[in-house]
N, C-alpha and C. Protein backbone atom coordinates (compact mmCIF):
# COMPACT_ATOMS: atom_id res chain seq x y z
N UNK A 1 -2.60 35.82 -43.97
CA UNK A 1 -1.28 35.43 -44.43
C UNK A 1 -0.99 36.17 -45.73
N UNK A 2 0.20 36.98 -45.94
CA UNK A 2 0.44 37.25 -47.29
C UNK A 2 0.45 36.69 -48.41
N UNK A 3 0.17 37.02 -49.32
CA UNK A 3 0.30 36.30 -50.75
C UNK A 3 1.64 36.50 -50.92
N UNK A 4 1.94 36.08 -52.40
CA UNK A 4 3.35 36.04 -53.20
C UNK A 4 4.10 37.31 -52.85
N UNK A 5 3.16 38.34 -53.87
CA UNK A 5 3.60 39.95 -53.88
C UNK A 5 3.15 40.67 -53.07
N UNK A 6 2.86 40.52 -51.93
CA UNK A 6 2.51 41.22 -50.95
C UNK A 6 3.66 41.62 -49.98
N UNK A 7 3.76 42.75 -49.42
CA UNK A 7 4.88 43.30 -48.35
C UNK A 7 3.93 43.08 -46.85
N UNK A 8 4.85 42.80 -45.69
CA UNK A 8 4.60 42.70 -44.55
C UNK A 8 5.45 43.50 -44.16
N UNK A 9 5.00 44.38 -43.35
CA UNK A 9 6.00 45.03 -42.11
C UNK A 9 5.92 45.01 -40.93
N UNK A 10 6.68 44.79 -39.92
CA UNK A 10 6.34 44.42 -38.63
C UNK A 10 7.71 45.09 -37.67
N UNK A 11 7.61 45.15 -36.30
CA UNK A 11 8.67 45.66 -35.53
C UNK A 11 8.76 45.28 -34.44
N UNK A 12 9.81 46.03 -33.40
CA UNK A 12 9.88 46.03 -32.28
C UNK A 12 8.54 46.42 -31.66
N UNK A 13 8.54 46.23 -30.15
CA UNK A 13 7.27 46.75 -29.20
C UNK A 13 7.91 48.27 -29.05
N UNK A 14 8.70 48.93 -29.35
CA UNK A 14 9.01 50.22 -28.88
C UNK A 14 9.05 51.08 -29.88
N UNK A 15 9.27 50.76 -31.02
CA UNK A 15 9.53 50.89 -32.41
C UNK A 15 10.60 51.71 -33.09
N UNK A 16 11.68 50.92 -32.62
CA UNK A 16 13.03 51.56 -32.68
C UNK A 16 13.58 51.03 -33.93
N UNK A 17 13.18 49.09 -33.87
CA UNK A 17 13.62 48.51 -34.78
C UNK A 17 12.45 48.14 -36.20
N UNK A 18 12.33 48.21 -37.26
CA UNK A 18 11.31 48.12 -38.04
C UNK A 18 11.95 47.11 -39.19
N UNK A 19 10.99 46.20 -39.84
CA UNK A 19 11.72 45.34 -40.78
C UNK A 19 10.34 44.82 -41.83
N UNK A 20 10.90 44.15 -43.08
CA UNK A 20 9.47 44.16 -44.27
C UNK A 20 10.27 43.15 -44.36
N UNK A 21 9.23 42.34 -44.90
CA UNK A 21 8.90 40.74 -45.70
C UNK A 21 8.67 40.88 -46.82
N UNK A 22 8.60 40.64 -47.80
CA UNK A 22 8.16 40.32 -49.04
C UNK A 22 7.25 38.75 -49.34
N UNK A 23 6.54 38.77 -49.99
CA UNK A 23 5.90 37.46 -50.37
C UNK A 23 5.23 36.24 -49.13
N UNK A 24 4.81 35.35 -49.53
CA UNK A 24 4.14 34.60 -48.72
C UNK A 24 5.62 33.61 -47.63
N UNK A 25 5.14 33.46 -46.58
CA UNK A 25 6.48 32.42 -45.75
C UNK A 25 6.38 30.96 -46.72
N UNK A 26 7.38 30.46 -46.36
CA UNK A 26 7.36 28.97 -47.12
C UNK A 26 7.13 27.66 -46.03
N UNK A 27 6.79 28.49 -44.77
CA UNK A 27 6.27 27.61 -43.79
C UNK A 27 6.45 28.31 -42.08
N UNK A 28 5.16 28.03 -41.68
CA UNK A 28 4.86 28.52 -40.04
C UNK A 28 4.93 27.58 -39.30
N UNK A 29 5.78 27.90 -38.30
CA UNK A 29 5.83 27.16 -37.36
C UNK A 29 5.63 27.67 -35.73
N UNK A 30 5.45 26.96 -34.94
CA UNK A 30 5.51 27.22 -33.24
C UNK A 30 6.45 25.90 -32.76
N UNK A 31 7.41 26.85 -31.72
CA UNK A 31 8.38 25.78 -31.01
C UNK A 31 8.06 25.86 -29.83
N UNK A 32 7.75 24.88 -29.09
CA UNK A 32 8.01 24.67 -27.77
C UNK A 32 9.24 24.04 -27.24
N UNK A 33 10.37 24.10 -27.45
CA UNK A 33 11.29 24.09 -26.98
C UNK A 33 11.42 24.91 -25.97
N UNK A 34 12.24 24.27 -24.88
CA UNK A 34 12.62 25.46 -23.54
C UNK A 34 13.02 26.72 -23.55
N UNK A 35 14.24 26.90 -24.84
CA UNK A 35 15.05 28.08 -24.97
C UNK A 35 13.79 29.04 -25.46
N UNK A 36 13.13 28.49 -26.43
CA UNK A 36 11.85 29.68 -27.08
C UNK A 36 11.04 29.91 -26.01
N UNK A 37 10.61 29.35 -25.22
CA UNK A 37 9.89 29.45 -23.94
C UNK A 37 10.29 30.75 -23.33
N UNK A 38 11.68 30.79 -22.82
CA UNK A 38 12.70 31.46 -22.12
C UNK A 38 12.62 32.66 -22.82
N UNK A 39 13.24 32.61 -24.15
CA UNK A 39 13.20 33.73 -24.66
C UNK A 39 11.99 34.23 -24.64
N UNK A 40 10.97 33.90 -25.19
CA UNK A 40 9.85 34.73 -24.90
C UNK A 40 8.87 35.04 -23.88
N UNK A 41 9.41 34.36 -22.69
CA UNK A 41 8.54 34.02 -21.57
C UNK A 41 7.29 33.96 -21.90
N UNK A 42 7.23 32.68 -22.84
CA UNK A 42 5.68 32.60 -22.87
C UNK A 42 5.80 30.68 -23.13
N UNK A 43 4.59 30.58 -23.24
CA UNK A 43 4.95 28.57 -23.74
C UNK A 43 5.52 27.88 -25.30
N UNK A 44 5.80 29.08 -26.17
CA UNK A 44 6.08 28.58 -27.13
C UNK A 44 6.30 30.14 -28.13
N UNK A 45 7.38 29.98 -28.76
CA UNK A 45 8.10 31.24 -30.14
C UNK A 45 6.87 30.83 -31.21
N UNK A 46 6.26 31.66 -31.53
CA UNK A 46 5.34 31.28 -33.40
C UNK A 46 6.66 32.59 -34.81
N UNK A 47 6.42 31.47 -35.64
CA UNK A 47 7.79 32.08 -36.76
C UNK A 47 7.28 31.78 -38.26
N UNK A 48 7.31 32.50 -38.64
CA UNK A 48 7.40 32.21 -39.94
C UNK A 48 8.30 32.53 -41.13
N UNK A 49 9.08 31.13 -41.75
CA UNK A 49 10.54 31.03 -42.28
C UNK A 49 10.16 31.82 -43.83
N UNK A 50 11.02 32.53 -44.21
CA UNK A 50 11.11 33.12 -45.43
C UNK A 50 12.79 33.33 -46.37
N UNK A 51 12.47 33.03 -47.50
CA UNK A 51 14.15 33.51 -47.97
C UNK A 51 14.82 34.98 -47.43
N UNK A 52 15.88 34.94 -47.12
CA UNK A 52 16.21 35.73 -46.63
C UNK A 52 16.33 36.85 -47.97
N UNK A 53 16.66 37.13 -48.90
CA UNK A 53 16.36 37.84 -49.88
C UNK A 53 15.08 38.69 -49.62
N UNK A 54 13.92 38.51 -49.30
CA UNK A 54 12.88 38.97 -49.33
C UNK A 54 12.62 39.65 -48.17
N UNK A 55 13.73 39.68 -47.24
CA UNK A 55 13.51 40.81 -45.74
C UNK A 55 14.66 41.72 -45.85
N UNK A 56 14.15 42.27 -44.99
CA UNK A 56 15.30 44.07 -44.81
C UNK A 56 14.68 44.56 -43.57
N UNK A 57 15.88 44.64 -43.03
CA UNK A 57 15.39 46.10 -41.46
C UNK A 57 15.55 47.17 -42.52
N UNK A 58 14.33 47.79 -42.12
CA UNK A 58 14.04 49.06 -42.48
C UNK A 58 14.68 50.35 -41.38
N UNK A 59 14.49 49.95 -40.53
CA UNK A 59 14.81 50.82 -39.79
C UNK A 59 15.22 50.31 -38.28
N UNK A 60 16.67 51.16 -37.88
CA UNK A 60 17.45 50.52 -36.74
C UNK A 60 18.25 49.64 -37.11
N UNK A 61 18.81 49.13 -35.60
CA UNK A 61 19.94 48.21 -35.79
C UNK A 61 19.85 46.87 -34.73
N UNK A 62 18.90 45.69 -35.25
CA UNK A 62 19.03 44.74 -34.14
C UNK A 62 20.17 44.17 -34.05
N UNK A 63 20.43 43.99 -32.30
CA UNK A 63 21.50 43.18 -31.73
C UNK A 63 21.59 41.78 -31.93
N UNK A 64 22.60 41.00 -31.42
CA UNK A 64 22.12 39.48 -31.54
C UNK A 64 22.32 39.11 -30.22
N UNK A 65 21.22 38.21 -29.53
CA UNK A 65 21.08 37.65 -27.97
C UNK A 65 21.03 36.75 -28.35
N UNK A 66 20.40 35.81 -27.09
CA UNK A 66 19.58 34.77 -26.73
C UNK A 66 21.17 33.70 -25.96
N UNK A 67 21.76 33.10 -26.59
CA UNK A 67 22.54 32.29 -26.13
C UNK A 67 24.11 32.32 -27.43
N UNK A 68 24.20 33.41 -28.41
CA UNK A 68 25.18 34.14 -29.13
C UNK A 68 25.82 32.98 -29.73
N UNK A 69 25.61 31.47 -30.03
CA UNK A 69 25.77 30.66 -30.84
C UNK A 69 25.69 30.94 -32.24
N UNK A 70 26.22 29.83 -32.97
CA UNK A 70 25.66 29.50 -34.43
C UNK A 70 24.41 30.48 -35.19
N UNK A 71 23.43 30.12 -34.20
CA UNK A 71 22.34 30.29 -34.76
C UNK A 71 22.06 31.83 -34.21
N UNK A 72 21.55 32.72 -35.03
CA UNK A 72 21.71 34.35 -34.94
C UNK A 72 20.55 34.65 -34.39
N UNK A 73 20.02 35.01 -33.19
CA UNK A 73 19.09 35.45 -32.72
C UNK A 73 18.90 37.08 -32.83
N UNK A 74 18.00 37.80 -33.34
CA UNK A 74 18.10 39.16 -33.17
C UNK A 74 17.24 39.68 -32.94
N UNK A 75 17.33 41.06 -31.64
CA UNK A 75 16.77 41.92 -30.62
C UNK A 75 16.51 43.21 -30.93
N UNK A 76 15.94 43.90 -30.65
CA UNK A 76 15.56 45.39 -30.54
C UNK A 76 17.02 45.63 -29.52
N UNK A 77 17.67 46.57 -29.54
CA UNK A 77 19.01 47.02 -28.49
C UNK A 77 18.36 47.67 -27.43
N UNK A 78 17.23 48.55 -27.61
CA UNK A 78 16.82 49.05 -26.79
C UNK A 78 15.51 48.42 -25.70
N UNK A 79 14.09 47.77 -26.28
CA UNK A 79 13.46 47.16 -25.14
C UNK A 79 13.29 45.46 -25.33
N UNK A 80 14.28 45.12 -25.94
CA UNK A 80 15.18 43.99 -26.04
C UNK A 80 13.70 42.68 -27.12
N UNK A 81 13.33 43.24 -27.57
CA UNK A 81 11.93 42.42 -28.16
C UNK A 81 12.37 41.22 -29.41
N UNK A 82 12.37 40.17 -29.46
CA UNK A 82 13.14 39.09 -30.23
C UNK A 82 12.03 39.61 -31.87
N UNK A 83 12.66 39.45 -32.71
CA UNK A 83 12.59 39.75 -34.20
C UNK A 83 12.52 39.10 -34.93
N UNK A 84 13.89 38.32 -34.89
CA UNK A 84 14.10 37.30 -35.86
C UNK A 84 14.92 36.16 -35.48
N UNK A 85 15.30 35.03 -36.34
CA UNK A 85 16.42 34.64 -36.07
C UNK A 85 17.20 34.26 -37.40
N UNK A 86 18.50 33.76 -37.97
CA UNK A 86 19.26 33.55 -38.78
C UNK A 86 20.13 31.93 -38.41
N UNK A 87 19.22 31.37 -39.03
CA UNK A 87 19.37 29.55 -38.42
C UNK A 87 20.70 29.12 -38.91
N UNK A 88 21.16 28.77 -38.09
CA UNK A 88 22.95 27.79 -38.34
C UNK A 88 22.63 27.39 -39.49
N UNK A 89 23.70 27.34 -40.68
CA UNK A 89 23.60 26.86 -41.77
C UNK A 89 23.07 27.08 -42.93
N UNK A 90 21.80 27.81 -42.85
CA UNK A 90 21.00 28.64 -43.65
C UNK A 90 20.95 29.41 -44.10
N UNK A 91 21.75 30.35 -44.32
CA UNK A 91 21.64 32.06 -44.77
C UNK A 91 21.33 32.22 -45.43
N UNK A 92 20.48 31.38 -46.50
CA UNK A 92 19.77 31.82 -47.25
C UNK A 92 18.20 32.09 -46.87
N UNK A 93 17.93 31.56 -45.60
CA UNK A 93 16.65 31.93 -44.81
C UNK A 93 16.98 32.59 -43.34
N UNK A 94 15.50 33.38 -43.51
CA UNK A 94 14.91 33.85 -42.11
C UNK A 94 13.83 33.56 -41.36
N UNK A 95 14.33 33.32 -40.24
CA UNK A 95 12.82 33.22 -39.42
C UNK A 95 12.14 34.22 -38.56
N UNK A 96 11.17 34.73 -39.35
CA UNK A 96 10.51 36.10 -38.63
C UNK A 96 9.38 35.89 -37.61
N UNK A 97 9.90 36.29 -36.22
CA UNK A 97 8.86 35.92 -34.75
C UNK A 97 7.43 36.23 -35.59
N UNK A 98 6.19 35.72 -36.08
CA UNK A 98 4.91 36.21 -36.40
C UNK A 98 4.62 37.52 -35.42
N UNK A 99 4.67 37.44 -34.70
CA UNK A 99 3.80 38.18 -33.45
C UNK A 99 4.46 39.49 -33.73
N UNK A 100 5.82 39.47 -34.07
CA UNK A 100 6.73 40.99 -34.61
C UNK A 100 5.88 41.41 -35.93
N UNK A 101 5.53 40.94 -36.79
CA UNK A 101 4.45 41.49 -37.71
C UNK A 101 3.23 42.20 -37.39
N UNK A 102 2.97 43.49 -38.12
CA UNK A 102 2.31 44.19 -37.55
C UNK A 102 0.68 43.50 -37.71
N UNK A 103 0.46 43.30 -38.42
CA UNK A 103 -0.67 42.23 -38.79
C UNK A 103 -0.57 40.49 -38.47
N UNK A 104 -0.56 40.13 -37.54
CA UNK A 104 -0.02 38.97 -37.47
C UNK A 104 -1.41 37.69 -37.06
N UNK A 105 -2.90 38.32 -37.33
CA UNK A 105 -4.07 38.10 -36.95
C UNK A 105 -4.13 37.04 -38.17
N UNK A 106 -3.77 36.75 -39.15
CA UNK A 106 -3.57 35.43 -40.16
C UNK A 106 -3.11 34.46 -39.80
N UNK A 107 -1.79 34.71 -38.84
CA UNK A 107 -1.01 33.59 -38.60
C UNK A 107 -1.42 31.92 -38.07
N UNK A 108 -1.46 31.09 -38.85
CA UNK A 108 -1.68 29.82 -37.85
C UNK A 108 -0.60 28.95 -38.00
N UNK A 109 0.08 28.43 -37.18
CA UNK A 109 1.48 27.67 -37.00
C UNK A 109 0.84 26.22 -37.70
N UNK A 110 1.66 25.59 -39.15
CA UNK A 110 1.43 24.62 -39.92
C UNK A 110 2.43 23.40 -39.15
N UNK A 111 3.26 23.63 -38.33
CA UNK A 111 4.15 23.13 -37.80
C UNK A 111 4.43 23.09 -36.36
N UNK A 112 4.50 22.56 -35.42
CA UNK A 112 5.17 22.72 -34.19
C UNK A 112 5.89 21.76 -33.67
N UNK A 113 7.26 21.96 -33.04
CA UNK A 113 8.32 21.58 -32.93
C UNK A 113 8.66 21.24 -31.42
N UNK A 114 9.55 20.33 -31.21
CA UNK A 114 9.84 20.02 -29.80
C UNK A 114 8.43 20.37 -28.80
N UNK A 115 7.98 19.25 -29.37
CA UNK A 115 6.60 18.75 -28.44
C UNK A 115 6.93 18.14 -27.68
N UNK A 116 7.95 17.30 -27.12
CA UNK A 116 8.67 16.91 -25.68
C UNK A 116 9.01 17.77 -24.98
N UNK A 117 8.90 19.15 -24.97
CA UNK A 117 9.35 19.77 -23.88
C UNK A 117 8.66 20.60 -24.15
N UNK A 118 6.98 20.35 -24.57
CA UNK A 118 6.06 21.10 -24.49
C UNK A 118 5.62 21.56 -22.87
N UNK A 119 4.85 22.39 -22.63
CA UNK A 119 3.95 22.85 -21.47
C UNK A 119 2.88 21.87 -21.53
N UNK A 120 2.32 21.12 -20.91
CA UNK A 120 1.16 19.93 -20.88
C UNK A 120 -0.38 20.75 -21.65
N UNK A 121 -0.57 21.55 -20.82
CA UNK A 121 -1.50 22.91 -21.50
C UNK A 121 -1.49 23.32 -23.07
N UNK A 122 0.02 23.49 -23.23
CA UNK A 122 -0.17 24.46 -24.43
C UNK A 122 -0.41 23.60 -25.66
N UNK A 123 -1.34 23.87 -26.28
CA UNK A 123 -1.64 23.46 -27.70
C UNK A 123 -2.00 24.57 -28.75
N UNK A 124 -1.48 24.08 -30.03
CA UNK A 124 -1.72 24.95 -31.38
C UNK A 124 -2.68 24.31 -32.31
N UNK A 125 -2.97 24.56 -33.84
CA UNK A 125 -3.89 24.24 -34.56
C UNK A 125 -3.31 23.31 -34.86
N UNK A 126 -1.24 22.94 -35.27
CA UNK A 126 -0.76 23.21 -36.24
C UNK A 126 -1.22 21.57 -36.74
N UNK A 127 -0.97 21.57 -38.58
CA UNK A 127 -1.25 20.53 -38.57
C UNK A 127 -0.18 19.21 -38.30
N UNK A 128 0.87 19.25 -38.29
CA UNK A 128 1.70 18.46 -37.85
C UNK A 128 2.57 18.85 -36.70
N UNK A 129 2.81 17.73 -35.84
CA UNK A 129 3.77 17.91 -34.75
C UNK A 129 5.18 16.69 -34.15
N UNK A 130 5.93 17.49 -33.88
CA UNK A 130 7.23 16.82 -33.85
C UNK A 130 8.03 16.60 -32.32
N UNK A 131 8.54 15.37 -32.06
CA UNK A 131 8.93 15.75 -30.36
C UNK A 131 9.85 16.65 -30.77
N UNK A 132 10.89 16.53 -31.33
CA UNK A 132 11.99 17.30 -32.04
C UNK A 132 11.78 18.41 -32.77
N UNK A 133 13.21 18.16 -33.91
CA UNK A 133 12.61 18.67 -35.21
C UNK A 133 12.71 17.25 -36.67
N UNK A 134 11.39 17.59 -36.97
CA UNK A 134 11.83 17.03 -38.30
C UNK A 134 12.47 16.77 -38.46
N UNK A 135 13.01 15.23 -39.26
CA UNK A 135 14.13 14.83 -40.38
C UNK A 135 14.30 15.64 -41.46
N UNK A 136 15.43 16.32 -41.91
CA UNK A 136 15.89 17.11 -42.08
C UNK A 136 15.68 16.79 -44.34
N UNK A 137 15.06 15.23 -44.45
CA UNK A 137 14.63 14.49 -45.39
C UNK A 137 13.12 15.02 -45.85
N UNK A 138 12.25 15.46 -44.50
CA UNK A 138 10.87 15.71 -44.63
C UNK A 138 10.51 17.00 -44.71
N UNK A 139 11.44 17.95 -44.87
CA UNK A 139 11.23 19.27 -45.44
C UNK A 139 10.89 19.72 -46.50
N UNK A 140 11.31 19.11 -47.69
CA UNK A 140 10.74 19.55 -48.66
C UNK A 140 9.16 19.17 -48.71
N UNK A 141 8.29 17.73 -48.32
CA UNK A 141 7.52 17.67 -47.93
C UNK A 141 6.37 18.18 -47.49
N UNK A 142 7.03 19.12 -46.34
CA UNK A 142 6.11 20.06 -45.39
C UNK A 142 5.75 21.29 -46.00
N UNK A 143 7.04 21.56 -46.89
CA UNK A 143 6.89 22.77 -47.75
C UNK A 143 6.10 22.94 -48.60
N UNK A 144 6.06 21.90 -49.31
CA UNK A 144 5.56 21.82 -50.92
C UNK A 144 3.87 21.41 -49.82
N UNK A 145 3.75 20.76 -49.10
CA UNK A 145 2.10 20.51 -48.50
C UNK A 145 1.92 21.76 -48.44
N UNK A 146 2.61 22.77 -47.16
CA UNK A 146 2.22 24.40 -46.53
C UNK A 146 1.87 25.03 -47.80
N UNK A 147 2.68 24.93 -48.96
CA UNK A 147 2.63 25.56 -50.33
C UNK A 147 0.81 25.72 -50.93
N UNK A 148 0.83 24.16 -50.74
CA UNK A 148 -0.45 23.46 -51.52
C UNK A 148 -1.63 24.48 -50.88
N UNK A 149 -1.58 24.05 -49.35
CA UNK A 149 -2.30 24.48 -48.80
C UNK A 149 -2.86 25.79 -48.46
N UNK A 150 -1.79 26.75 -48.75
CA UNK A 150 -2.05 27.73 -48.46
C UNK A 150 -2.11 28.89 -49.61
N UNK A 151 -1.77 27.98 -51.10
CA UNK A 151 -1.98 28.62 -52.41
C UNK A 151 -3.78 29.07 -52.09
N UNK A 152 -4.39 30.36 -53.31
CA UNK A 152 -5.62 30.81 -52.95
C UNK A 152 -6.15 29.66 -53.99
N UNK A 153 -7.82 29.65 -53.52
CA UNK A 153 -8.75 28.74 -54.70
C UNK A 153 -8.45 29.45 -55.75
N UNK A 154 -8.16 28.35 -56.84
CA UNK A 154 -8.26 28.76 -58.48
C UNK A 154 -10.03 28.88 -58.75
N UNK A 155 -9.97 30.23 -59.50
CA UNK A 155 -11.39 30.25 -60.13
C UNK A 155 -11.56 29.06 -61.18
């Protein structure tokens, strides 16, 4: 997982589209919700949310898919690979797919979401889980714990 001042860069599978992170996420999550399913044809999206300040496509131009709502889903144009997304309401955050990071062998989901419409099979580490999402009250919470937790040992 990155530290504070550390850069991440990560991309498309074709590498058309390229994009950098700055600093550590302020929380990982995995959704099993249906639509993340769908979109990724797999049992569950893994993400990790960051201020949006601290990302930039570097290179290219992702599209926006998935279901072209509120909430900004964005694609590679060309072998259509999900990136990111830009959550209804939020613009001051991003949520970057982990797995789009080129290093993404740190990642462990602190969070997972819509566990009612999980796959019976699929399970994560994470440490908390939600049928939904979270009360929208228990965020700062999760944050300031992910924070705690994932600050390095003080000498």
């Amino acid at each position: 997982m990155a530290d504070k001042g550390s850069a991440q860069d990560g991309g498309c599978r074709c590498g058309q589209v390229r994009f950098r992170v700055v600093g550590a996420p302020l929380i990982t999550m995995a959704c099993h919700c249906t639509g993340c399913q769908r979109m990724t044809a797999s049992a569950f999206s893994l993400s990790a949310l960051h201020h949006s300040t601290t990302f930039e496509v570097v290179q290219g131009e992702p599209v926006i898919g998935g279901l072209h709502g509120a909430t900004r889903h964005f694609f590679c144009p060309h072998c259509m690979s999900w990136l990111f997304t830009r959550p209804e309401g939020l613009d001051d955050l991003i949520n970057v797919r982990a797995t789009m990071l080129d290093d993404a062998e740190g990642f462990t989901p602190f969070m997972e979401t819509y566990t009612g419409e999980a796959l019976p099979w699929a399970k994560t580490p994470a440490v908390h889980s939600f049928e939904t999402l979270p009360p929208m009250e228990l965020y700062p919470e999760l944050l300031e714990e992910f924070a705690q937790r994932s600050a390095p040992p003080r000498e």
